[in-house]
N, C-alpha and C. Protein backbone atom coordinates (compact mmCIF):
# COMPACT_ATOMS: atom_id res chain seq x y z
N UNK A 1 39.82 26.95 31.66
CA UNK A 1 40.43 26.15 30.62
C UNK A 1 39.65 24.84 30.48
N UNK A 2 39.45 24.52 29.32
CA UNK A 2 38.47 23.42 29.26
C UNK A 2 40.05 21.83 29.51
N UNK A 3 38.49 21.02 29.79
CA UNK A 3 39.29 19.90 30.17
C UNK A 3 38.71 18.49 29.24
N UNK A 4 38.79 18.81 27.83
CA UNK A 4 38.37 18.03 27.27
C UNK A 4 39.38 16.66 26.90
N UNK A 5 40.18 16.97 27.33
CA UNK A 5 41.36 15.61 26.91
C UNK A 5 41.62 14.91 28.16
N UNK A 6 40.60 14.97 29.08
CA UNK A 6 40.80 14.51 30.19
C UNK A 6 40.18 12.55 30.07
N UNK A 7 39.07 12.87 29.37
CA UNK A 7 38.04 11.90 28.97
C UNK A 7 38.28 10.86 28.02
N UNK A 8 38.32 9.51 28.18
CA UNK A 8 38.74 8.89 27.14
C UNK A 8 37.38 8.88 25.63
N UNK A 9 37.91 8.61 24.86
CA UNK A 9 37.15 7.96 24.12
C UNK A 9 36.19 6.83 23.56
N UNK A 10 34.93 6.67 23.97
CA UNK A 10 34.70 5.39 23.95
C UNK A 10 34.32 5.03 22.67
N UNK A 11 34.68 3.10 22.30
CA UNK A 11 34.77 2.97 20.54
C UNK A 11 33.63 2.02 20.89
N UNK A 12 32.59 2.16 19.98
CA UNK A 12 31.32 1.67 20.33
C UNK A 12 31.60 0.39 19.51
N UNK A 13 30.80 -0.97 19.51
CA UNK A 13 30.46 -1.90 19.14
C UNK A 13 30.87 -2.12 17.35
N UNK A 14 31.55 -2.58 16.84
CA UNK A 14 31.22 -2.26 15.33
C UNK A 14 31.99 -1.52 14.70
N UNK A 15 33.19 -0.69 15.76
CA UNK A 15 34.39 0.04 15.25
C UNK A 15 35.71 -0.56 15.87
N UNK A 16 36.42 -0.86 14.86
CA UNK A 16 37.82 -1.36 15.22
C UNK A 16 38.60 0.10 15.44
N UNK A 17 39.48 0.00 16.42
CA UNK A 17 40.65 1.22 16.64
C UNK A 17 41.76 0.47 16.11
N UNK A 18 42.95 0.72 15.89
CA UNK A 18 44.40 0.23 15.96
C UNK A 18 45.20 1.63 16.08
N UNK A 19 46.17 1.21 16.90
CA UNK A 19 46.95 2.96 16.78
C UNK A 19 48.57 1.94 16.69
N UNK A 20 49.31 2.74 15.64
CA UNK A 20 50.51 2.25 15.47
C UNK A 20 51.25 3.96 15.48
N UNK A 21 52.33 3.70 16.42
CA UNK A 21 53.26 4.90 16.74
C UNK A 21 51.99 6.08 16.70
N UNK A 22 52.12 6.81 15.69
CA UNK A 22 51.47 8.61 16.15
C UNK A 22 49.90 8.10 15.29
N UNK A 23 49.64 7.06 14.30
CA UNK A 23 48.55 7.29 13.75
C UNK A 23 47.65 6.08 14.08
N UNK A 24 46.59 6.63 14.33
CA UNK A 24 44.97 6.23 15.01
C UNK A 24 44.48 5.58 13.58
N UNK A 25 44.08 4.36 12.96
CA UNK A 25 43.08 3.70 12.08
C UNK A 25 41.68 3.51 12.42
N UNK A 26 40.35 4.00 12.07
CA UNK A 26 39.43 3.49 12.39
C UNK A 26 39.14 2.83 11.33
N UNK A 27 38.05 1.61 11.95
CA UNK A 27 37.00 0.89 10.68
C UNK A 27 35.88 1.06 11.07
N UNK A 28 34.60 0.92 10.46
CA UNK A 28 33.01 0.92 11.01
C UNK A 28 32.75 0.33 9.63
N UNK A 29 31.31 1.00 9.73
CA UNK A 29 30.20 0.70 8.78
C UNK A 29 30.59 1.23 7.32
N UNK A 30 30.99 2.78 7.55
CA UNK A 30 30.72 4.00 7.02
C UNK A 30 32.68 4.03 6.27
N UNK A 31 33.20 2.95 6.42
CA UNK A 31 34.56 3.17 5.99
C UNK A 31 35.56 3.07 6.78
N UNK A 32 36.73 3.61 6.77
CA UNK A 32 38.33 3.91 7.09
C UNK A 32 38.36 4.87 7.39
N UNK A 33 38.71 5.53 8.29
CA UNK A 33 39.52 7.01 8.51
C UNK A 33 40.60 6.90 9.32
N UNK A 34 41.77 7.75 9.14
CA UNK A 34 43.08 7.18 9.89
C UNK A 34 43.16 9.03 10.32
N UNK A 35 43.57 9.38 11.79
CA UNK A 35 44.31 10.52 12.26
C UNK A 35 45.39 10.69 12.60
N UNK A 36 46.27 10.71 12.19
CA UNK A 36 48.20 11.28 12.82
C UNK A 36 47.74 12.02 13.86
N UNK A 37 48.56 11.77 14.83
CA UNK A 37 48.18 12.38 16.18
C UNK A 37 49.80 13.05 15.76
N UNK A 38 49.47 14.54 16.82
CA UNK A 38 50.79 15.30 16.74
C UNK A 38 52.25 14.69 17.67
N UNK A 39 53.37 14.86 17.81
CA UNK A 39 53.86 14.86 18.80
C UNK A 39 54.36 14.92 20.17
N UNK A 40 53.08 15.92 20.40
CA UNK A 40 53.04 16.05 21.92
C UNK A 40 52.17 15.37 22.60
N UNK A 41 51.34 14.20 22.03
CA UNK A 41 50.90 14.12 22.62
C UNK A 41 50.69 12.23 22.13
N UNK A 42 50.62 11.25 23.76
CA UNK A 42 50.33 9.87 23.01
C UNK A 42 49.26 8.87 23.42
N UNK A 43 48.92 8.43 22.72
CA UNK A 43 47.16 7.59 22.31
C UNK A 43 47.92 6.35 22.35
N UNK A 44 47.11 5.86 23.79
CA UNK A 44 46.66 4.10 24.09
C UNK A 44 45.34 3.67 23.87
N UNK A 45 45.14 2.58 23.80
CA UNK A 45 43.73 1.76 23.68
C UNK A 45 44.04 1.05 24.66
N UNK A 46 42.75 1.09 25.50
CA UNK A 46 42.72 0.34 26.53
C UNK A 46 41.18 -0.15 27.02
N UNK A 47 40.76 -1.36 26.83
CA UNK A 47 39.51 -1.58 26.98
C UNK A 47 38.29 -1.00 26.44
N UNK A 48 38.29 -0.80 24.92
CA UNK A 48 37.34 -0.03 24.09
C UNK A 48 37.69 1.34 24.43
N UNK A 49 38.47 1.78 24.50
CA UNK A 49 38.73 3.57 25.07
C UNK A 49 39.88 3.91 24.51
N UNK A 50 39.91 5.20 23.64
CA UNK A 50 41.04 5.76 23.97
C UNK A 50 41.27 6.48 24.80
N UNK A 51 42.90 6.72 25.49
CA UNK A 51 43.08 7.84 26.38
C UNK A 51 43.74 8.29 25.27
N UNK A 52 44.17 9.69 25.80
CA UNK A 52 45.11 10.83 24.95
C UNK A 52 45.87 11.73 25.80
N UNK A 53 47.31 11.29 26.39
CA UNK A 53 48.00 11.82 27.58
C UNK A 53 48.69 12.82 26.61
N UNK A 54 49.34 14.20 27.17
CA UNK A 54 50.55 14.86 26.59
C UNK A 54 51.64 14.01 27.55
N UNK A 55 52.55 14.25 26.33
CA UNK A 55 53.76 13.71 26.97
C UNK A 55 54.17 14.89 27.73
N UNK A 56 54.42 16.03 27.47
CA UNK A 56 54.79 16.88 28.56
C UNK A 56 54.04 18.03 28.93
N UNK A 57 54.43 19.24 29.66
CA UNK A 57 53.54 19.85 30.88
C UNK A 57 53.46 21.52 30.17
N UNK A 58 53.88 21.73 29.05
CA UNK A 58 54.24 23.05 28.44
C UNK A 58 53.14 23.02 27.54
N UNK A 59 52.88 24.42 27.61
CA UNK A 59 51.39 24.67 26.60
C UNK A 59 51.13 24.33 25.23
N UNK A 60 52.19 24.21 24.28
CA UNK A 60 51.77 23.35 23.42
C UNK A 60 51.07 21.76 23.20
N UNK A 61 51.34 21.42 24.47
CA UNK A 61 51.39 19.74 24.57
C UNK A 61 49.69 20.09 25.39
N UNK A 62 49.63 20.89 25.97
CA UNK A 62 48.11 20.83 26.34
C UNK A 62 47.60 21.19 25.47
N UNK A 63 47.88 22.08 24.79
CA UNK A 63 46.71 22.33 23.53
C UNK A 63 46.67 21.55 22.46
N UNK A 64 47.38 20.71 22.32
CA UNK A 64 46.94 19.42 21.04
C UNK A 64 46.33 18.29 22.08
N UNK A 65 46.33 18.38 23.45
CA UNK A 65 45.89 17.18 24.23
C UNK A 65 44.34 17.12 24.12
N UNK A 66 43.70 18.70 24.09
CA UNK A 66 42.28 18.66 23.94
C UNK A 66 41.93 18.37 22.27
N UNK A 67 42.71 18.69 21.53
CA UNK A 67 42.49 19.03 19.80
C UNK A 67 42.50 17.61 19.59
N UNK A 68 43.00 16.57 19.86
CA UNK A 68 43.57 15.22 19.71
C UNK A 68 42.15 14.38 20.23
N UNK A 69 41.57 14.60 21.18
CA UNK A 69 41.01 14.08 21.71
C UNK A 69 40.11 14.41 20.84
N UNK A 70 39.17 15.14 20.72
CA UNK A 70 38.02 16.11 20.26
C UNK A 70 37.91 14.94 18.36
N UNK A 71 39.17 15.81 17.61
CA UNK A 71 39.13 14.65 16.38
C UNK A 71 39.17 13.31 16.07
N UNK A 72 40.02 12.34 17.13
CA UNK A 72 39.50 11.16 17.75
C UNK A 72 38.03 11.01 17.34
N UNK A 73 37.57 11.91 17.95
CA UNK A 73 36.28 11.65 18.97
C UNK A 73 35.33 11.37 17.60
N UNK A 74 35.61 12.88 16.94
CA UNK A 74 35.02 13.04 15.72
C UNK A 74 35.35 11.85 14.31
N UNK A 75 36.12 10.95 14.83
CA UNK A 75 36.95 10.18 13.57
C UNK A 75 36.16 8.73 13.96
N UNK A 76 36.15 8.51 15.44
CA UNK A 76 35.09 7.11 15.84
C UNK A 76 34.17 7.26 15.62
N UNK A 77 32.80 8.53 15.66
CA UNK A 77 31.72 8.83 15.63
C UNK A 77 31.25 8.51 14.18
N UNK A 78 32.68 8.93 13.37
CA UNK A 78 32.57 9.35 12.27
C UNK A 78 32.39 8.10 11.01
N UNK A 79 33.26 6.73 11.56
CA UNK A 79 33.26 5.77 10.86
C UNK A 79 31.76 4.66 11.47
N UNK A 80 31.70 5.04 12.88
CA UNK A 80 30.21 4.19 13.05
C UNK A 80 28.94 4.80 13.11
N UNK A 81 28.56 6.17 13.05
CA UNK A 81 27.40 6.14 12.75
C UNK A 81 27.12 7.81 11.85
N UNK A 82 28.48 8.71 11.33
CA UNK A 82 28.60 9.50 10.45
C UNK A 82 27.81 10.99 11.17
N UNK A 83 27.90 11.48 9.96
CA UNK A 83 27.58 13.12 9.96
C UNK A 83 26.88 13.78 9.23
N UNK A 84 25.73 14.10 9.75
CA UNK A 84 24.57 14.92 9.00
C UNK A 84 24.04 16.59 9.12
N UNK A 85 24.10 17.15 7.83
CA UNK A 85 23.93 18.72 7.81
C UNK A 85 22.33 18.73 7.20
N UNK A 86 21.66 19.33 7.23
CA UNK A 86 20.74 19.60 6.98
C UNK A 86 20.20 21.24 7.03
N UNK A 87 19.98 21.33 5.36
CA UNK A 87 20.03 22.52 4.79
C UNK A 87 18.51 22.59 4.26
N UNK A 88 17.70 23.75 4.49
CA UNK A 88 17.10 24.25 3.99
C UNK A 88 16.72 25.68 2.76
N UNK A 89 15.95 25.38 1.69
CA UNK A 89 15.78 26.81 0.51
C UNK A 89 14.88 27.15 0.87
N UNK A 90 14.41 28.41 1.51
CA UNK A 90 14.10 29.39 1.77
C UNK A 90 13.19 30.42 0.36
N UNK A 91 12.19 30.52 -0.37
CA UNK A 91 12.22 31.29 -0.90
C UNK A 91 11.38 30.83 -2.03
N UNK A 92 10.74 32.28 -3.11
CA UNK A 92 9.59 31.33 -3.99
C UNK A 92 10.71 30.93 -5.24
N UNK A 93 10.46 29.18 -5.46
CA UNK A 93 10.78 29.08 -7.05
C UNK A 93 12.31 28.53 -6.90
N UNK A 94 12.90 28.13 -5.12
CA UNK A 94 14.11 28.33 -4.59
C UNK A 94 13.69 26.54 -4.73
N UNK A 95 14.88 25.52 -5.47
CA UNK A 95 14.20 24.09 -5.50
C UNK A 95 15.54 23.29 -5.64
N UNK A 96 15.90 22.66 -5.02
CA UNK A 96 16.68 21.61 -5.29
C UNK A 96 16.60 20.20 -5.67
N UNK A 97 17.00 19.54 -6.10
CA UNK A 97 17.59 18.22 -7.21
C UNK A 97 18.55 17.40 -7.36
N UNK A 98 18.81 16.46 -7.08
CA UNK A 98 20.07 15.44 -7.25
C UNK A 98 19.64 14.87 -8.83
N UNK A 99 20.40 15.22 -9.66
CA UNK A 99 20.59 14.73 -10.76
C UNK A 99 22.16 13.68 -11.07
N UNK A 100 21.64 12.49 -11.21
CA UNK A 100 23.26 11.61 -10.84
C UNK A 100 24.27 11.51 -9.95
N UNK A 101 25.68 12.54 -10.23
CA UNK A 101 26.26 13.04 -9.05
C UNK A 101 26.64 14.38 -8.83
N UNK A 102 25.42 15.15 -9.79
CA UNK A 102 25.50 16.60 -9.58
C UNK A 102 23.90 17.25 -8.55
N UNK A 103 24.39 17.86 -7.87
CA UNK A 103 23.26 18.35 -6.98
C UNK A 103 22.78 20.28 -8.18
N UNK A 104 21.94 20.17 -8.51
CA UNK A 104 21.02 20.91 -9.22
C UNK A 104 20.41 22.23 -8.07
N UNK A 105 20.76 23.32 -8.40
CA UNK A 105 20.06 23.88 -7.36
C UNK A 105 19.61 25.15 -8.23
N UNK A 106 18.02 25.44 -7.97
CA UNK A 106 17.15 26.86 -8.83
C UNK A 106 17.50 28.06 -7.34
N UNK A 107 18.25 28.96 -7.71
CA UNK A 107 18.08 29.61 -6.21
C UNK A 107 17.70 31.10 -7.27
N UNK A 108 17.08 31.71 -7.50
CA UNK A 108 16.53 32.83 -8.24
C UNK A 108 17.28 33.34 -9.19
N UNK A 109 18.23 33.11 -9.80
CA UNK A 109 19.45 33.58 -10.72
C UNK A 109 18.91 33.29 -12.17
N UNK A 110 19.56 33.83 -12.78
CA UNK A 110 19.10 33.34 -14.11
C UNK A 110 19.56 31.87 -14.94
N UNK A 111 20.15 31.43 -14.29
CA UNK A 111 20.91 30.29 -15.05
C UNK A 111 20.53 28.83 -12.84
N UNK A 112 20.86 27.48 -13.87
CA UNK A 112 20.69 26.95 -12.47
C UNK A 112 21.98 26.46 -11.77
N UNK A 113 22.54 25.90 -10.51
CA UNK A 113 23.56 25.90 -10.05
C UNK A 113 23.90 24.38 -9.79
N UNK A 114 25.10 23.88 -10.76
CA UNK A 114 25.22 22.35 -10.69
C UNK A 114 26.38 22.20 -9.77
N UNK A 115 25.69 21.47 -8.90
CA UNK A 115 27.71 21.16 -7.75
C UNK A 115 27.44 19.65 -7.47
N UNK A 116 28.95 19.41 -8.57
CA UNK A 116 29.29 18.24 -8.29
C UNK A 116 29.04 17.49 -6.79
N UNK A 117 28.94 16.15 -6.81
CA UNK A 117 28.38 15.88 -5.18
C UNK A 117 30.20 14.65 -5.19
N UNK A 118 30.79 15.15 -3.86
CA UNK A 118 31.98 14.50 -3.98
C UNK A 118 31.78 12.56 -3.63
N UNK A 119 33.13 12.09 -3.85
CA UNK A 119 32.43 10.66 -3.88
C UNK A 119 32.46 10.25 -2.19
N UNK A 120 32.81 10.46 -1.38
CA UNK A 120 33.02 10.52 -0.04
C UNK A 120 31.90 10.91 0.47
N UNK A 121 30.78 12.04 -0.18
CA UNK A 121 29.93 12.58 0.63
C UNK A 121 28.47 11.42 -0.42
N UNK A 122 27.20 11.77 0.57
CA UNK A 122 26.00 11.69 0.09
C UNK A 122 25.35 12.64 0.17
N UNK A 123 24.46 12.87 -0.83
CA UNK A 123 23.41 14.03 -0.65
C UNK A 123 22.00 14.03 -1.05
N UNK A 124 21.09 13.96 -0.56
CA UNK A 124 19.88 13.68 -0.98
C UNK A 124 18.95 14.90 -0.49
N UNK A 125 17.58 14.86 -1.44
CA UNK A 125 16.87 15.95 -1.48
C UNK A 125 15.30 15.19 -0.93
N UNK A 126 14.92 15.22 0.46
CA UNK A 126 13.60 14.07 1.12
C UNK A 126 12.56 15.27 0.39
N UNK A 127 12.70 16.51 0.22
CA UNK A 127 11.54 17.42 -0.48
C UNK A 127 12.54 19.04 -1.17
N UNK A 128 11.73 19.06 -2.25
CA UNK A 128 12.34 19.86 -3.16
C UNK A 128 13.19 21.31 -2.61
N UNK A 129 12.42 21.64 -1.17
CA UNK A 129 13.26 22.80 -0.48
C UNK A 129 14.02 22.25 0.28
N UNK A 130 14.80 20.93 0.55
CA UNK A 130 15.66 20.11 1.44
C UNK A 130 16.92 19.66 0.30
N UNK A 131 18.27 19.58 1.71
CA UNK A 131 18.94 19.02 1.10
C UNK A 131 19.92 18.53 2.73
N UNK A 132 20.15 17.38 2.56
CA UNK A 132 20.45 16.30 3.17
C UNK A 132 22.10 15.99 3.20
N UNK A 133 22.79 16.76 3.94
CA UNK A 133 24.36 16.21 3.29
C UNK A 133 25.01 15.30 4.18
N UNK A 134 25.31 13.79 4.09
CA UNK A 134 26.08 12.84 4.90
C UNK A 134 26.98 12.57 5.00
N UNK A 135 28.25 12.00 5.57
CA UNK A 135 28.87 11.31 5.05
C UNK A 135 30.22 11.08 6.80
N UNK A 136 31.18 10.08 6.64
CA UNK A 136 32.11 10.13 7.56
C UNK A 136 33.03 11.22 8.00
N UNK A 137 33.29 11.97 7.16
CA UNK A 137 33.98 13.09 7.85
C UNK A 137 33.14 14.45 8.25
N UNK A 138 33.41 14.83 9.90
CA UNK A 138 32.59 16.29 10.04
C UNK A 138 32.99 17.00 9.09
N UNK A 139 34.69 17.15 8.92
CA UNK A 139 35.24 18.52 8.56
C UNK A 139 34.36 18.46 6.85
N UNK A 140 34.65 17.24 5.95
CA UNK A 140 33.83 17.57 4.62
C UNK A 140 32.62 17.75 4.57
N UNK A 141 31.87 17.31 5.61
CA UNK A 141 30.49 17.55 5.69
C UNK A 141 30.08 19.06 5.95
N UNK A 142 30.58 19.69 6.91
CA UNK A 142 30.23 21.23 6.86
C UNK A 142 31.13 21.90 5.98
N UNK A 143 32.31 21.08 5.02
CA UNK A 143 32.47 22.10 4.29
C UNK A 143 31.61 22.11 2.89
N UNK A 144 31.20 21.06 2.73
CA UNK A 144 30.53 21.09 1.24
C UNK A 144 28.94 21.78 1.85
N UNK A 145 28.23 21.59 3.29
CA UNK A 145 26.98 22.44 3.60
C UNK A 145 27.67 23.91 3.45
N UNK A 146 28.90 24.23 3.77
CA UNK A 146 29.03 25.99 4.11
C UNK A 146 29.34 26.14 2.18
N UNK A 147 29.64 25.27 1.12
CA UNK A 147 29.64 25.88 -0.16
C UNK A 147 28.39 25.97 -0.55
N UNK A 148 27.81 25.37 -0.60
CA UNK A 148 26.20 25.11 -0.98
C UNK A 148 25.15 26.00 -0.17
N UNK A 149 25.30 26.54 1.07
CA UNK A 149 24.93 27.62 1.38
C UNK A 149 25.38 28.91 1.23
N UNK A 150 26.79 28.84 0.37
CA UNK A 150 27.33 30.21 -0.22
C UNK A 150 26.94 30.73 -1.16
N UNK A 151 26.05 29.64 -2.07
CA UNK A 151 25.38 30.19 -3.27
C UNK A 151 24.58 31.50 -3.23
N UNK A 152 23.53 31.33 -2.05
CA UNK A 152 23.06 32.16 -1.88
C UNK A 152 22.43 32.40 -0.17
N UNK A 153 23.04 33.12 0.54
CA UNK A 153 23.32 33.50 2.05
C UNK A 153 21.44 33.71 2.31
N UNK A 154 21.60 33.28 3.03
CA UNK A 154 20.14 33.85 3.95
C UNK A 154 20.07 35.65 4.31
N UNK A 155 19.27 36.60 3.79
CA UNK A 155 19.68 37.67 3.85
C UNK A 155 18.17 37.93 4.70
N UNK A 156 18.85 39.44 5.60
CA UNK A 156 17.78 39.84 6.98
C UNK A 156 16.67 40.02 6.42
N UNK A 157 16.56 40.74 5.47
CA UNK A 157 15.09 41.14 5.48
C UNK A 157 14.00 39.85 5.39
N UNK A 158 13.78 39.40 4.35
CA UNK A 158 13.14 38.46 4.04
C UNK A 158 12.98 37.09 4.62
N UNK A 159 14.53 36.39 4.99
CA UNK A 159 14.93 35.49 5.53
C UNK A 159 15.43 34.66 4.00
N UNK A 160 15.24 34.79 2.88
CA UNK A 160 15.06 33.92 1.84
C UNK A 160 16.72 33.58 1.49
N UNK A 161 16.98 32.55 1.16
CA UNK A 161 18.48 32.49 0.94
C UNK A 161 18.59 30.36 0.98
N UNK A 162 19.51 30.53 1.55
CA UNK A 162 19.71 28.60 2.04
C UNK A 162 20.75 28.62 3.25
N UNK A 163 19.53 28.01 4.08
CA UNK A 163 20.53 27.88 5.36
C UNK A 163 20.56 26.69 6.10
N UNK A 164 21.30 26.78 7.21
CA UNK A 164 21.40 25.49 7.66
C UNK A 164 19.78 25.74 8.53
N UNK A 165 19.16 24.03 8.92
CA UNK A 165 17.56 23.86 9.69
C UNK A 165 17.99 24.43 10.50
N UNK A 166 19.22 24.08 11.71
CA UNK A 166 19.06 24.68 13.19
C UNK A 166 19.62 26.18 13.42
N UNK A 167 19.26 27.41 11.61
CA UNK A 167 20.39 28.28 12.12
C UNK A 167 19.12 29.31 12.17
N UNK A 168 19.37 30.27 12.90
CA UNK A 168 18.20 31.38 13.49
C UNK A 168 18.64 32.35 12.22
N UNK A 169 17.59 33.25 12.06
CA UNK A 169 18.22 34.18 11.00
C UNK A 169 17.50 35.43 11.84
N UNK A 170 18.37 36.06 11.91
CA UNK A 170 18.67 37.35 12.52
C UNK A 170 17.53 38.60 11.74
N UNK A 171 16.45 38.87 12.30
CA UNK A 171 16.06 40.02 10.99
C UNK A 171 15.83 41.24 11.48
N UNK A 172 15.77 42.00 10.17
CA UNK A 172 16.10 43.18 10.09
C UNK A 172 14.47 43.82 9.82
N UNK A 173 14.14 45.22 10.10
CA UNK A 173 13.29 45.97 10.09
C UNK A 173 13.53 46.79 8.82
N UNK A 174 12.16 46.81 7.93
CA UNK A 174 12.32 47.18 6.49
C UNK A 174 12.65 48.42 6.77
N UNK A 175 12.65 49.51 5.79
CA UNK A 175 12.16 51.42 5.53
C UNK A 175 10.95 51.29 6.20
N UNK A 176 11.01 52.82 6.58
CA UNK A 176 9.85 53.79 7.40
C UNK A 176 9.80 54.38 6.42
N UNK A 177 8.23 55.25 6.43
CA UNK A 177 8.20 55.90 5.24
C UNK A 177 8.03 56.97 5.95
C-alpha cells in the first residue's frame, strides 16, 4: 500500500497557502487555485508544509489521505512553477499554428483542424511539428494534450499521428508477401 500521505507538502518561496475549514487557497506566480479537501480527511499548515492526517482509521479515510495529498501537491506545484505537455506531429505535411486563440492544426485530412486554445491554458508552437501546452492546472493540461492528440492517434505502422515527446510508439510489422 503506498504511503503517499505520509509526507507533508512543501510550499516553496513565492506561494501563499491559507486553508480555512475543508478548503486549501493557493497563490503564486501562475494565479489562484483553491482544493476542497474531502471529509475524511484534515489539512494543517505548519512551517511552509502541509500535513494531511485522516481523521479516522477506516478505508475510506485512507484513501482520500493519499488522493488529498497527491492534489495538494499538484495545486502548489501548480500555482508556482505550472505544467507542461509537450506534443509532437509526426508525419509529411503534418504542421501546426497558433493563430490568435485558435491552435490551427494540418494533420492529413482534407479540411484543417481549429481548437480553440482555453483562457486558463497557453499554447505555443517553438517549430511547426511542436506544440507546447502550459498552464496551472495538471488535470487541464493533459486534458486539452489528450484532445489534441485525439485528432489524430499515433498509429503502429508508420508511427505518424501526434503524440506526446516522452511517449514510445509501439510498432507493428508490415505484410509478408
Amino acid at each position: 500500500m503506498s504511503r503517499v500521505g505520509k509526507y507533508p507538502v512543501d510550499v516553496p518561496s513565492g506561494v501563499t497557502v491559507t486553508i480555512a475549514g475543508n478548503v486549501v487557497t493557493a497563490k503564486g506566480k501562475l494565479g489562484e487555485m483553491t482544493y476542497s479537501c474531502p471529509d475524511e480527511v484534515e489539512t494543517t499548515l505548519e512551517e511552509n508544509r502541509i500535513w494531511v492526517r485522516p481523521k479516522a482509521e477506516h478505508k475510506q479515510a485512507r484513501q482520500h489521505w493519499g488522493t488529498t495529498r497527491a492534489q495538494l501537491s499538484n495545486v502548489v506545484k501548480g500555482v508556482g512553477e505550472g505544467f507542461t505537455k509537450k506534443l509532437e506531429l509526426i508525419g509529411v505535411g503534418y504542421k501546426a499554428q497558433v493563430q490568435g486563440k485558435t491552435l490551427v492544426l494540418s494533420l492529413g485530412y482534407s479540411h484543417d483542424i481549429n481548437y480553440p486554445i482555453p483562457d486558463d491554458l497557453k499554447i505555443a508552437t517553438p517549430a511547426p511539428t511542436q506544440v507546447e501546452i502550459s498552464g496551472a492546472s495538471k488535470q487541464r493540461v493533459g486534458q486539452v494534450a489528450s484532445e489534441v492528440r485525439g485528432f489524430r492517434p499515433p498509429e503502429p505502422y508508420k508511427g505518424k499521428g501526434v503524440k506526446y515527446a516522452d511517449e514510445r510508439i509501439l510498432r507493428k510489422e508490415g505484410k509478408k508477401k
